[in-house]
N, C-alpha and C. Protein backbone atom coordinates (compact mmCIF):
# COMPACT_ATOMS: atom_id res chain seq x y z
N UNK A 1 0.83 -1.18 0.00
CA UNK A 1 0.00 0.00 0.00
C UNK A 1 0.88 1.25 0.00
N UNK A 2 0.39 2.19 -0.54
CA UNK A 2 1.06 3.67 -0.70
C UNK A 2 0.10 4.66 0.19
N UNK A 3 0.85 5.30 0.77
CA UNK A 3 0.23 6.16 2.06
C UNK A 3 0.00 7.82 1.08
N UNK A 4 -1.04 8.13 1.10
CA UNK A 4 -0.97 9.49 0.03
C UNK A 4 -1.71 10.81 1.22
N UNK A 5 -0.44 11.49 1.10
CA UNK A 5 -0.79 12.55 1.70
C UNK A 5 -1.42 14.22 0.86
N UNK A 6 -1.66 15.25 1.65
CA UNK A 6 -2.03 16.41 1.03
C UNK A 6 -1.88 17.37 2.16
N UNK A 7 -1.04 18.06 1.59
CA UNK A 7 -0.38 19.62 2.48
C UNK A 7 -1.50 20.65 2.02
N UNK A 8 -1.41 22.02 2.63
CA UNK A 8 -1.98 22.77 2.61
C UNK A 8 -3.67 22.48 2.44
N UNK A 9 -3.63 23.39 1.40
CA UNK A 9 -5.07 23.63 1.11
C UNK A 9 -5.77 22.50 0.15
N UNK A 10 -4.88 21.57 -0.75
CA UNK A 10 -5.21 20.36 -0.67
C UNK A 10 -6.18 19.53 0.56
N UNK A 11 -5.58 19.41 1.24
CA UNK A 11 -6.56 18.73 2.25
C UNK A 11 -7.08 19.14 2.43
N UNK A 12 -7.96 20.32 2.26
CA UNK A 12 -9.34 20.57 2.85
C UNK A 12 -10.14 19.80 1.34
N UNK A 13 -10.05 19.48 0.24
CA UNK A 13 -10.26 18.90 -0.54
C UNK A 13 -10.52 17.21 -0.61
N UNK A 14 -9.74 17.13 0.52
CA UNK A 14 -9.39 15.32 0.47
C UNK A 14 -10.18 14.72 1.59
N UNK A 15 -10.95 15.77 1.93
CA UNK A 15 -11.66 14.68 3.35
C UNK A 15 -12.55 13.42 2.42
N UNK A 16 -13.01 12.69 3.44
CA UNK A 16 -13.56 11.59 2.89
C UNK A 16 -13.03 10.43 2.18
N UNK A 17 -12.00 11.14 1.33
CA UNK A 17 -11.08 10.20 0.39
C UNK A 17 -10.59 9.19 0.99
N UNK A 18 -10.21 8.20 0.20
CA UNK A 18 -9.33 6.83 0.94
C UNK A 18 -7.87 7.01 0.66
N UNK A 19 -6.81 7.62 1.54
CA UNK A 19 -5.70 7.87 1.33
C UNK A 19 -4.34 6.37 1.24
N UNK A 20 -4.91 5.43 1.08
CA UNK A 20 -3.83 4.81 0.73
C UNK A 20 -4.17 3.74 -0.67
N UNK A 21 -3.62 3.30 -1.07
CA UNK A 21 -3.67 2.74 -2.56
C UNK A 21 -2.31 1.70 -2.50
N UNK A 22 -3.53 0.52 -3.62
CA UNK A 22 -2.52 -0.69 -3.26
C UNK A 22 -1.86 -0.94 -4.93
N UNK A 23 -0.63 -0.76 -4.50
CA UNK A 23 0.44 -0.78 -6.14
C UNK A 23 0.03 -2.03 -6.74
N UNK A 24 -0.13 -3.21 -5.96
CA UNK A 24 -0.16 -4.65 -6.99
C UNK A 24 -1.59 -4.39 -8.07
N UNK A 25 -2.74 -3.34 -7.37
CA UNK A 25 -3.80 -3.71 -8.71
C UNK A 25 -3.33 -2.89 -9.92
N UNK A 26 -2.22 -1.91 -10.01
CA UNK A 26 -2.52 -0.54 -10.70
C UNK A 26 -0.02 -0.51 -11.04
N UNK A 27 0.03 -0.07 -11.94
CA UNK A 27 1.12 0.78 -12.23
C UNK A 27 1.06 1.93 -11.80
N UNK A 28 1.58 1.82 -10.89
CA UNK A 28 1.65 3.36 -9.89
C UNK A 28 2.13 4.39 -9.97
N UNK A 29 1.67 5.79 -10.57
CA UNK A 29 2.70 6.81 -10.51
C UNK A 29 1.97 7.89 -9.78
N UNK A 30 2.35 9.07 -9.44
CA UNK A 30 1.78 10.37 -9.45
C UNK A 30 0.61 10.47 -9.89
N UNK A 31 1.01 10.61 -11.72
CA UNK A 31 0.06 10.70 -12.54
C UNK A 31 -1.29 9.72 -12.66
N UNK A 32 -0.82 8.26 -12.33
CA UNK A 32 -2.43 7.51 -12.13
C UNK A 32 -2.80 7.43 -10.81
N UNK A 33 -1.99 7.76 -9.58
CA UNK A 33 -3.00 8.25 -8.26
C UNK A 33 -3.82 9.35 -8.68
N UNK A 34 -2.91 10.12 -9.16
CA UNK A 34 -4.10 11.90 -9.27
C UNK A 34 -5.37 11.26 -10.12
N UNK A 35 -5.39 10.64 -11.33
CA UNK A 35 -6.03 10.26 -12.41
C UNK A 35 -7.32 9.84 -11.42
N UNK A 36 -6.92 8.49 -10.70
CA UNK A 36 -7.96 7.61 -9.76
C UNK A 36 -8.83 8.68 -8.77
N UNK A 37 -7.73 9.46 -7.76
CA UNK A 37 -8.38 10.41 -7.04
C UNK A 37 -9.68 11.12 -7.56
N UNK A 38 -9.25 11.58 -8.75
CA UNK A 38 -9.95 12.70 -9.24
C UNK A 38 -11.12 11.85 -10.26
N UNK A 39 -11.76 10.92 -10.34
CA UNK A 39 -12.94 10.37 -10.42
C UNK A 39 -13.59 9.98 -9.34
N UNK A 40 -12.97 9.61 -8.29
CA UNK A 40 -13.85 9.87 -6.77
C UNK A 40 -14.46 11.20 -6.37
N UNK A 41 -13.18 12.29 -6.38
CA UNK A 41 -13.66 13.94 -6.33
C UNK A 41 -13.03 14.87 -7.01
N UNK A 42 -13.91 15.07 -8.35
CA UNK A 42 -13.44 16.17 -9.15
C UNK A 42 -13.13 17.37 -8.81
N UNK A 43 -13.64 17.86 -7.89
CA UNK A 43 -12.58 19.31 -7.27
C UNK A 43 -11.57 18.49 -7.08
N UNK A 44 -10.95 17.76 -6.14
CA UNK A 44 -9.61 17.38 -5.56
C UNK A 44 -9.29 17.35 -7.15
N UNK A 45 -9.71 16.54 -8.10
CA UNK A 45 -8.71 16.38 -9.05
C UNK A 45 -8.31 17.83 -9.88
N UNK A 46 -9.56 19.04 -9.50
CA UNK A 46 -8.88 20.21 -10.50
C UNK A 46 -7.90 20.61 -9.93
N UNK A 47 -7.72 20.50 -8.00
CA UNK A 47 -7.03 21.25 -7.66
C UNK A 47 -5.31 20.50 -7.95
N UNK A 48 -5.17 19.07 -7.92
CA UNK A 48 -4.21 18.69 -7.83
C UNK A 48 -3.80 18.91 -9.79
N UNK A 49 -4.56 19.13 -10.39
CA UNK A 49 -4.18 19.15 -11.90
C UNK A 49 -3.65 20.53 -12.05
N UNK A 50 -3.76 21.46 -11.17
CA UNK A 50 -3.09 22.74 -11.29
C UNK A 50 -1.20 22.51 -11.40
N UNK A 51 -1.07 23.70 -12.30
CA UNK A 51 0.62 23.03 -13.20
C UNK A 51 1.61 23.72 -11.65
N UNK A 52 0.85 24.08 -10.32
CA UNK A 52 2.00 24.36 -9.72
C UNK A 52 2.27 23.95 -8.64
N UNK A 53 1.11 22.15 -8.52
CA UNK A 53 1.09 21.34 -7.58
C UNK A 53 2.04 21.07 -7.80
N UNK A 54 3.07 20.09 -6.38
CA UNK A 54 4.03 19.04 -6.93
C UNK A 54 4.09 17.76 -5.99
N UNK A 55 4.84 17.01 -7.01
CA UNK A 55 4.97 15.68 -6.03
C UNK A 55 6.00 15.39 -5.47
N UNK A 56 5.96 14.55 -4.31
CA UNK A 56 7.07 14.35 -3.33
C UNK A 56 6.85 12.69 -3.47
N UNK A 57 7.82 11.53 -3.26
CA UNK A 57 7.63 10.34 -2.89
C UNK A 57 9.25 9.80 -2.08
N UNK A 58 8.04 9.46 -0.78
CA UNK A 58 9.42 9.17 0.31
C UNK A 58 10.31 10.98 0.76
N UNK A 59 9.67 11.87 0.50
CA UNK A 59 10.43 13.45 0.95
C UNK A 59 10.82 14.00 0.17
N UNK A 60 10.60 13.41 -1.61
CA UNK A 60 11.82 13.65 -2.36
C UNK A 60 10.84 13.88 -2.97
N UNK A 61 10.90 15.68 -3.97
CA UNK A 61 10.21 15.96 -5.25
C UNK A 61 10.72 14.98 -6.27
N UNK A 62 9.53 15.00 -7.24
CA UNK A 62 9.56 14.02 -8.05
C UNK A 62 8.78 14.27 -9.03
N UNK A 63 8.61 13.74 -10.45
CA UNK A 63 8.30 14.03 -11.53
C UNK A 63 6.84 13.01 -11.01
N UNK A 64 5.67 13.73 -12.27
CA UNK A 64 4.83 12.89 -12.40
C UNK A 64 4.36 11.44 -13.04
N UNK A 65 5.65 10.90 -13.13
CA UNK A 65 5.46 9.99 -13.77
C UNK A 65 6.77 8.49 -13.13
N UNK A 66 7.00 9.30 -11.93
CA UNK A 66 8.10 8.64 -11.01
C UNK A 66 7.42 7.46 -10.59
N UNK A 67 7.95 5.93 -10.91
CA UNK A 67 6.97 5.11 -10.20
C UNK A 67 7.31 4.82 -8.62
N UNK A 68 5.90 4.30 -8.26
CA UNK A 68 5.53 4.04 -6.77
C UNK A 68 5.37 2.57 -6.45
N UNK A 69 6.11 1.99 -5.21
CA UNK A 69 5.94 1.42 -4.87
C UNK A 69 5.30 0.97 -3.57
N UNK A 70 4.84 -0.24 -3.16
CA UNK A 70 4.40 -0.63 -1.82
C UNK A 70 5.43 -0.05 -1.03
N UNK A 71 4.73 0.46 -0.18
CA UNK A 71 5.00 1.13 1.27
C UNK A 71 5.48 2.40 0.81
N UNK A 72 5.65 3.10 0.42
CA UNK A 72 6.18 4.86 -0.39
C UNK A 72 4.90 5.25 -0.03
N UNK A 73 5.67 6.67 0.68
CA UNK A 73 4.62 7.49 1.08
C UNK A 73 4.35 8.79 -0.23
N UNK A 74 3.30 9.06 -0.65
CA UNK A 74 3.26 9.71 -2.00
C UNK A 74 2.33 11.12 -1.11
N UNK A 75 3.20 12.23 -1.46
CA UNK A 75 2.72 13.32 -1.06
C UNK A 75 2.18 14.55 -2.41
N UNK A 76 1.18 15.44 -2.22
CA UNK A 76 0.53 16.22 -2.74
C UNK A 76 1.28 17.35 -2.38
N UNK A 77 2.01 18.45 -2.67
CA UNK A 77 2.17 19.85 -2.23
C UNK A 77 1.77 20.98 -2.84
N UNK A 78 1.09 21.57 -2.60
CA UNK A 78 0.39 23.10 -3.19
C UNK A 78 1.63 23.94 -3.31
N UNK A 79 1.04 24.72 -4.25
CA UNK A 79 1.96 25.88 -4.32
C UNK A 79 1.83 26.86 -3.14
N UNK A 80 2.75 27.39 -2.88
CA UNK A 80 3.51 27.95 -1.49
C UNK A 80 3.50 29.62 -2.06
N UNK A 81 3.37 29.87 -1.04
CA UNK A 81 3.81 31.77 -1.34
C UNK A 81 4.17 32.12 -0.40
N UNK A 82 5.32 33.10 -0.16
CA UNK A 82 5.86 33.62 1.06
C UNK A 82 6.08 35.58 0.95
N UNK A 83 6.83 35.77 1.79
CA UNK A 83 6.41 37.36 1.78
C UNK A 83 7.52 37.66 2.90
């Protein structure tokens, strides 16, 4: 299973959702968690389809198309603004 998290304002998007996902049914990336997510809840999926989300797996940014394995924790991060 892959543990899928969501920072910021993501998670107010993700309640309800089932945050972990099992690699043996599916080729796992970024790109087909977001894909799956976002036919459960189409807001979550506009927000994570925005070009200035990014992905993390295991702490480490990562491309959308980085594969995932059992036990990798797969994180969501919003875009950030500081001041």
């Amino acid at each position: 299973m892959v543990k899928v998290l969501f920072f910021g304002r993501l998670g107010d998007f993700s309640e309800n959702i089932e945050l972990k996902v099992n690699c043996t049914e599916i080729e796992a990336t970024p790109k087909k968690i977001r894909s799956l997510l976002s036919e459960d809840n189409v807001n979550l999926g506009k927000q994570l389809a925005a070009a200035q989300v990014l992905v993390a797996v295991n702490k480490v940014i990562v491309g959308w198309d980085y594969p995932i394995n059992d036990g990798d924790e797969l994180a969501f991060l919003p875009p950030v603004t500081g001041g």
